[in-house]
Protein backbone atom coordinates (compact mmCIF):
# COMPACT_ATOMS: atom_id res chain seq x y z
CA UNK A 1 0.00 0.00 0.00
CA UNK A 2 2.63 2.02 0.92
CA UNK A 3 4.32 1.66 -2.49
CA UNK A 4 1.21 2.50 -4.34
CA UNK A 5 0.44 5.46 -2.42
CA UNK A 6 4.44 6.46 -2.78
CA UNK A 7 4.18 5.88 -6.62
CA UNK A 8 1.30 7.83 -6.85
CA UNK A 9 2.39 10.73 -5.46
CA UNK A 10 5.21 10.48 -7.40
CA UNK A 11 3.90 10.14 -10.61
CA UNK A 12 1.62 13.73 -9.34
CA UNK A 13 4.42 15.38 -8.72
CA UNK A 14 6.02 14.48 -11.37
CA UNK A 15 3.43 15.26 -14.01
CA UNK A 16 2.96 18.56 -12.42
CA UNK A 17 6.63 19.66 -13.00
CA UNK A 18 6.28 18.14 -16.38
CA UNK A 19 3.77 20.42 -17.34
CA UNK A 20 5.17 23.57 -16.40
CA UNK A 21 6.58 25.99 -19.09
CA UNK A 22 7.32 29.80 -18.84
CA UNK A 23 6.77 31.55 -15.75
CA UNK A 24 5.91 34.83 -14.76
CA UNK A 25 6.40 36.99 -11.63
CA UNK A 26 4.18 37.90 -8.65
CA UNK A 27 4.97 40.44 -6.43
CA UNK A 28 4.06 43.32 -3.49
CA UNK A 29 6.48 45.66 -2.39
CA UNK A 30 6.19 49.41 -1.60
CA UNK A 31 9.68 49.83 -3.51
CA UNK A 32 7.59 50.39 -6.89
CA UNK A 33 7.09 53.64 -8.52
CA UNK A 34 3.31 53.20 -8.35
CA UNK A 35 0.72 50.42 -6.33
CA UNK A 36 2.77 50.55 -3.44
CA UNK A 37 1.61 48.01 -0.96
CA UNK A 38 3.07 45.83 1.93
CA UNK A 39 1.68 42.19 3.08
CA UNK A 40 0.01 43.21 6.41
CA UNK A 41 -0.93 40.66 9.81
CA UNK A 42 -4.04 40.89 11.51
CA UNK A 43 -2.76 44.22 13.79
CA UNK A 44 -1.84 45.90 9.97
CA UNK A 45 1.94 45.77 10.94
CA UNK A 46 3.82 44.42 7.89
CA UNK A 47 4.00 40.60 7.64
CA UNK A 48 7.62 39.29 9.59
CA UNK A 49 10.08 37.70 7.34
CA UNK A 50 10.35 34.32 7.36
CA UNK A 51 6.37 33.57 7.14
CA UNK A 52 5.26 31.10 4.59
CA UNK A 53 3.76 32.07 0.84
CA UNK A 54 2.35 29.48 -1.44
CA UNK A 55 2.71 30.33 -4.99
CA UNK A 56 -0.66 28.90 -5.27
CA UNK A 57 -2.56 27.67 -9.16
CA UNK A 58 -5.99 27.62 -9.96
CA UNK A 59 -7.82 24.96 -12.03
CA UNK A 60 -8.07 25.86 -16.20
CA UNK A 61 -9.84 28.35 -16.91
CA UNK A 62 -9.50 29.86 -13.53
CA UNK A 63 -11.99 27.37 -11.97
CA UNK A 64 -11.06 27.57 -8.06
CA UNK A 65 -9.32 30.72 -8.59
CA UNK A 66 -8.32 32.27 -4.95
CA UNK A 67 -9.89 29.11 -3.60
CA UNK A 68 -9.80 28.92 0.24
CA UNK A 69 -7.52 26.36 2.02
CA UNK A 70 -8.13 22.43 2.42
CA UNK A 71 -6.75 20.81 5.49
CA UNK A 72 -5.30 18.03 3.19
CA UNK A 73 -1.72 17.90 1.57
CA UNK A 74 1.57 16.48 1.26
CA UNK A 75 4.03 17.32 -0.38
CA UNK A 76 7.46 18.75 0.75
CA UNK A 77 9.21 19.76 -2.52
CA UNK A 78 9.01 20.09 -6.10
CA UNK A 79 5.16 21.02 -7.88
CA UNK A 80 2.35 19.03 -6.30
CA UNK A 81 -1.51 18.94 -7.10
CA UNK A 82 -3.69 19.48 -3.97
CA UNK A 83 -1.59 20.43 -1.25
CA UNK A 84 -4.17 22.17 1.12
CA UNK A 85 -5.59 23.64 -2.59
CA UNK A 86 -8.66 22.01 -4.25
CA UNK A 87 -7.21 18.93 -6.06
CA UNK A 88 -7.29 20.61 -9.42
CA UNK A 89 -4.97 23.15 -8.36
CA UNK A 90 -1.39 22.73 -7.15
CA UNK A 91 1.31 24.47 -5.32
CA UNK A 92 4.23 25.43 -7.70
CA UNK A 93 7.79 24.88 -6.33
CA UNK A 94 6.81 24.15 -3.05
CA UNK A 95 8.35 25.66 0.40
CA UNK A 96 10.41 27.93 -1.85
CA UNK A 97 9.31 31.52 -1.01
CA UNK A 98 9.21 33.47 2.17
CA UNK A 99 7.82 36.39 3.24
CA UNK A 100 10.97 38.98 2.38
CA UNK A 101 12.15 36.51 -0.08
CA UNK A 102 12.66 37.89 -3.97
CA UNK A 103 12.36 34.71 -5.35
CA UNK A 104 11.20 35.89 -8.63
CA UNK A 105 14.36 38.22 -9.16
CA UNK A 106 12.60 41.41 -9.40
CA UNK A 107 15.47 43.47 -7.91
CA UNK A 108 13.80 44.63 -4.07
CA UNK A 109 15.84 44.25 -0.81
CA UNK A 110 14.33 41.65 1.69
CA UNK A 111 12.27 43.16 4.42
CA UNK A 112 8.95 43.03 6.36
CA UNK A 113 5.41 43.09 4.28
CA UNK A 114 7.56 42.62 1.39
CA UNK A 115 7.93 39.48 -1.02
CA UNK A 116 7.91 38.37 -4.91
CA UNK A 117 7.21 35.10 -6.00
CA UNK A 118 7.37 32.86 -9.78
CA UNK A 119 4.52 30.97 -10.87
CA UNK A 120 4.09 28.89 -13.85
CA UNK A 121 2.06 26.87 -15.96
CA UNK A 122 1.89 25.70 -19.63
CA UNK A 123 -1.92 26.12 -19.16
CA UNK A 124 -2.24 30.10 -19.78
CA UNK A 125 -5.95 29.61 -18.74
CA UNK A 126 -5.16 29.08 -14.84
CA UNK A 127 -4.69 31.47 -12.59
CA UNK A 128 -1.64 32.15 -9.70
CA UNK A 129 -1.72 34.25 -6.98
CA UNK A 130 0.47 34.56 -3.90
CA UNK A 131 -0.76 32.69 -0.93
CA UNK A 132 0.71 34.43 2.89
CA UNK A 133 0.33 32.44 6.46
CA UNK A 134 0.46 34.26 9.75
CA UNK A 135 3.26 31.25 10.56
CA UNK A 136 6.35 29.68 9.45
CA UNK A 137 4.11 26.52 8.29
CA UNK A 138 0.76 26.31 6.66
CA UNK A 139 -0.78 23.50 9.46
CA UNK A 140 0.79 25.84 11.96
CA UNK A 141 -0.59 29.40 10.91
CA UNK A 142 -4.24 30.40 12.09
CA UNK A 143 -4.72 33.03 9.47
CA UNK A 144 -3.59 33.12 5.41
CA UNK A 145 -3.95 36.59 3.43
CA UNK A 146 -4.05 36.43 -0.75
CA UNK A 147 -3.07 38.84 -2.96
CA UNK A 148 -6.44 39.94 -4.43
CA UNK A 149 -7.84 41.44 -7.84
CA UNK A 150 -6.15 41.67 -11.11
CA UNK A 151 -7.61 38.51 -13.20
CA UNK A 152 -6.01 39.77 -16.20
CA UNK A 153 -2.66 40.05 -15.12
CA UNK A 154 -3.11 36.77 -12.83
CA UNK A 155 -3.72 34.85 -15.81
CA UNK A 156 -0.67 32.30 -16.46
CA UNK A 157 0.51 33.68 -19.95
CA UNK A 158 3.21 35.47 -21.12
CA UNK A 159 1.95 38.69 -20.46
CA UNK A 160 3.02 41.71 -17.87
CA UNK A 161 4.02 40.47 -14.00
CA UNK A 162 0.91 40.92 -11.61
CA UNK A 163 2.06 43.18 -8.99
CA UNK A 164 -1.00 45.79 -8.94
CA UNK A 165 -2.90 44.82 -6.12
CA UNK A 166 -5.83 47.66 -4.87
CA UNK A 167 -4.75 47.57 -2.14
CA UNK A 168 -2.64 45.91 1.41
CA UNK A 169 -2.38 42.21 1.20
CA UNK A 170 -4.07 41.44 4.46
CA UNK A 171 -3.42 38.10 6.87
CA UNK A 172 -6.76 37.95 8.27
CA UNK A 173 -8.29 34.98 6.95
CA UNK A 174 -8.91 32.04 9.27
CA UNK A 175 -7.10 28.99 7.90
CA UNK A 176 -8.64 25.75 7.62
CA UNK A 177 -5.86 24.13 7.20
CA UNK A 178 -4.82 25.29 10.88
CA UNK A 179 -4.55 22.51 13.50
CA UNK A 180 -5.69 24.21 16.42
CA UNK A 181 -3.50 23.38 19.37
CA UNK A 182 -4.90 22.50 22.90
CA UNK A 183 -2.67 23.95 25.65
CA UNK A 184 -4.28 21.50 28.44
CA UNK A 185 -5.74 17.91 25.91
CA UNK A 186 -8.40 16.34 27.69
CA UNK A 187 -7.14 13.97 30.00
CA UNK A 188 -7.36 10.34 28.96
CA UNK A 189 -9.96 9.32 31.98
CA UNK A 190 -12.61 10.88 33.62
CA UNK A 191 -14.03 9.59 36.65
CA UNK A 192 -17.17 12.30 36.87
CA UNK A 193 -18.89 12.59 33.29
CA UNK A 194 -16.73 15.75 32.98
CA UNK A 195 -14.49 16.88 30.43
CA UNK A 196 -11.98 19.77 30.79
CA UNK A 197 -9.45 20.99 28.48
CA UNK A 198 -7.85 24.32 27.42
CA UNK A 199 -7.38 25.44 23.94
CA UNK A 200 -4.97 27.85 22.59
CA UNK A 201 -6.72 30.90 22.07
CA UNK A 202 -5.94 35.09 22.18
CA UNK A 203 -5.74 38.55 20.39
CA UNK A 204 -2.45 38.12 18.42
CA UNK A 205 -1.51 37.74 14.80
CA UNK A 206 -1.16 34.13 14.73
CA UNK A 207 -3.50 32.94 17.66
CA UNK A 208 -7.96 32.49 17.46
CA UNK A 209 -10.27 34.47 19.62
CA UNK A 210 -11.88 31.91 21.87
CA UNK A 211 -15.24 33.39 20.85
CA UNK A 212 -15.14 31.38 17.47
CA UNK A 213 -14.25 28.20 18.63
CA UNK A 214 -16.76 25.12 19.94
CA UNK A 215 -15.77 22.14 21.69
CA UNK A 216 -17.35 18.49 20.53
CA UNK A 217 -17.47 14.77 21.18
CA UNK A 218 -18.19 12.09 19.58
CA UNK A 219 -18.71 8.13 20.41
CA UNK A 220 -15.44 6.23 19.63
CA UNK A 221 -17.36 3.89 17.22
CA UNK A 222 -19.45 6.72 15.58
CA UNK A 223 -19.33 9.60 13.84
CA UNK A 224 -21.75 12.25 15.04
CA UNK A 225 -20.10 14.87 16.77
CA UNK A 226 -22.57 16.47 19.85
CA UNK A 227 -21.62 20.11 21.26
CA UNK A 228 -19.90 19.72 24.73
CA UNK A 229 -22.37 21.97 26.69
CA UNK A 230 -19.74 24.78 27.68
CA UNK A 231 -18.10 28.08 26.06
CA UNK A 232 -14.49 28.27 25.67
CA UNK A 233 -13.59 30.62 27.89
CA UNK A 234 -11.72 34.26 27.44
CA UNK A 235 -8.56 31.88 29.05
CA UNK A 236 -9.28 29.29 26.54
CA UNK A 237 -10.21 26.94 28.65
CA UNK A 238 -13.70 24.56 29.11
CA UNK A 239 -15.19 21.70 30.93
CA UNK A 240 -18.89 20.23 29.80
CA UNK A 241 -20.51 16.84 31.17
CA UNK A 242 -20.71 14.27 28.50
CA UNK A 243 -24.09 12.38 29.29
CA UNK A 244 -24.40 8.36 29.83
CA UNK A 245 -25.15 5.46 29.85
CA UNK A 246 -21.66 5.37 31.64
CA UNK A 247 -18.77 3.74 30.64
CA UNK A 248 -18.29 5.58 27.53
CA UNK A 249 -15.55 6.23 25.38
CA UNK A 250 -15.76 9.54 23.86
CA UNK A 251 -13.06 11.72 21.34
CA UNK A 252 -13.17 15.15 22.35
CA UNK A 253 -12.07 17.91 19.42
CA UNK A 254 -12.45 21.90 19.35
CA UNK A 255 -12.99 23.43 15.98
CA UNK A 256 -13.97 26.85 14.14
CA UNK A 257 -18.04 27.26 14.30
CA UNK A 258 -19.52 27.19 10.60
CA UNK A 259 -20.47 30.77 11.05
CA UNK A 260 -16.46 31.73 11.34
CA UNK A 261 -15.16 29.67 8.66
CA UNK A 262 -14.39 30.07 5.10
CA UNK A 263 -14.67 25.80 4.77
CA UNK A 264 -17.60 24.53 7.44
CA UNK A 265 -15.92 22.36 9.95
CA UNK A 266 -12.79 23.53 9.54
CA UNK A 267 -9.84 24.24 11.09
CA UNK A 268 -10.12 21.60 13.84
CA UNK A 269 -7.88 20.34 16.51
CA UNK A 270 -6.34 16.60 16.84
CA UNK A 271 -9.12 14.41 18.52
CA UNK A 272 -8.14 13.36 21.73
CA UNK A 273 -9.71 10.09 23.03
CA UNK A 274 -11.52 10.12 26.88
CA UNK A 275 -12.63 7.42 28.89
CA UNK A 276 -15.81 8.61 30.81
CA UNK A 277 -17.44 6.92 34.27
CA UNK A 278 -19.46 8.36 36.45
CA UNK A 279 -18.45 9.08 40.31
CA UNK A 280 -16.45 6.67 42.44
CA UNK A 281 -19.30 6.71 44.82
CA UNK A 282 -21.98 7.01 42.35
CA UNK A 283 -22.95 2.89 42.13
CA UNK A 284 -22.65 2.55 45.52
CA UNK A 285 -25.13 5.07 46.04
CA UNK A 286 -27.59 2.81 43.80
CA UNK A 287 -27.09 -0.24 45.59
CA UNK A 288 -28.13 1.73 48.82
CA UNK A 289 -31.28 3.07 47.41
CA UNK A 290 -31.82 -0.21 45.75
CA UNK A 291 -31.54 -2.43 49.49
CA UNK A 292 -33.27 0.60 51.18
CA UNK A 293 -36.71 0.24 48.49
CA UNK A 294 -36.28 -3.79 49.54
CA UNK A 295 -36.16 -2.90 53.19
CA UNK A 296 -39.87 -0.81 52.98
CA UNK A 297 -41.46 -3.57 51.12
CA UNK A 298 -40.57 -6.14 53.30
């Protein structure tokens, strides 16, 4: 299986780089005589360098053009097809630009907000645009920014570089591709119906407000997820009872609520499996009331 899988994504790769023919060049800076612009975070300071930009590709004919993130990918290098992109688009030259990088060679020094990026294609009916994350990774980064507008220009032919965005590049997107950390994971056993956790949650550039997130749970052999009955709180932290029949076994996950999120259901966490009884003293307390009702009738 594992050869098949490894052969397949081979051959993907492959056929992607195969395909590729001239390239042209993306590209914000404020060092232009005209459509100045930097890549700004969430608090409209310019973007660090070092954060990650996919030189992202849409489908032909610009199907999925600026199409939000999937939580699904894999590849490391090289051109590859999906790779948290619809699976008709692709990722060219992947993990090659940074923010502050010039990898397209326009000529700009390296510095905050700032970054250029090639894309190609020998389809000049798809579509590129430059992709920013709020973090060094894309699973890692809780926001992504794209550079907006300019279909003409975006278009994957020979003609002028796209660089004349309307206006700041913002990184204010949530990212479903984000796996949303928990500071404090559930812990693996319960012994009163309750489940507690803390998730990672704040103001910052590269953090979510805890007032988008849920927490859920789910049966270990199903797959309908039920709302743990508790907020996350401003600390990020919850607890919620998970109902009986007790002993259950119960995977616990937080995620974005639908009403936040570009791609419903996503970004999630990791799902974190809990073992759930009741309290210690809970059957004893049963078998009391049970000899007690015996007692009266006799």
């Amino acid at each position: 299986m594992k050869m098949t899988l490894s052969s397949t994504l081979a051959f993907v790769c492959l056929l992607a780089t195969a395909a590729l023919a001239s390239t042209k060049a993306f590209y914000v800076t404020d060092e232009a005589p005209s459509f100045q612009h930097l890549v700004r975070m969430k608090d409209l300071t310019p973007a660090p360098v070092g954060l990650y930009v996919q030189k992202c590709v849409s489908d032909a004919n610009g199907v999925d053009d600026l199409a939000t993130p999937t939580n699904w990918g894999w590849a490391a290098t090289g051109n590859a097809f999906t790779n948290y992109l619809p699976p008709a688009c692709f990722e060219y030259q992947v993990d090659t630009c940074r923010m502050g990088d010039d990898d397209a060679g326009v000529g700009f020094t390296s510095k905050p907000g700032q970054v250029s990026g090639s894309i190609g294609s020998s389809d000049a009916t798809r579509r590129g645009w430059l992709r920013c994350f709020s973090a060094t990774r894309i699973t890692n980064s809780a926001y992504y920014g794209d550079t907006l507008g300019n279909t003409t220009e975006r278009t994957l032919s020979s003609a002028a570089d796209a660089y004349q965005w309307p206006s700041d590049p913002l990184i204010t997107n949530i990212n479903p591709a984000y796996l949303i950390p928990m500071t404090q994971p559930p812990p693996t056993q319960t012994v009163n119906g309750t489940v507690s956790g803390s998730v990672l949650v704040g103001p910052g550039n590269d953090v979510l407000p805890e007032s988008v997130l849920l927490v859920e749970f789910r049966d270990q052999s199903g797959d309908t997820w039920e709302p743990l009955a508790s907020m996350v709180q401003v600390d990020g932290s919850f607890a919620g009872l998970v109902s009986g029949p007790y002993p259950r076994v119960v995977y616990v996950r937080a995620r974005v609520a639908d009403v936040y999120t570009p791609r419903p259901g996503l970004p999630v966490s990791e799902n974190y499996p809990v073992s759930v009884t009741p309290e210690p003293f809970a059957p004893l307390a049963i078998l009391l009331a049970l000899a007690a009702y015996r007692r009266r009738r006799t």
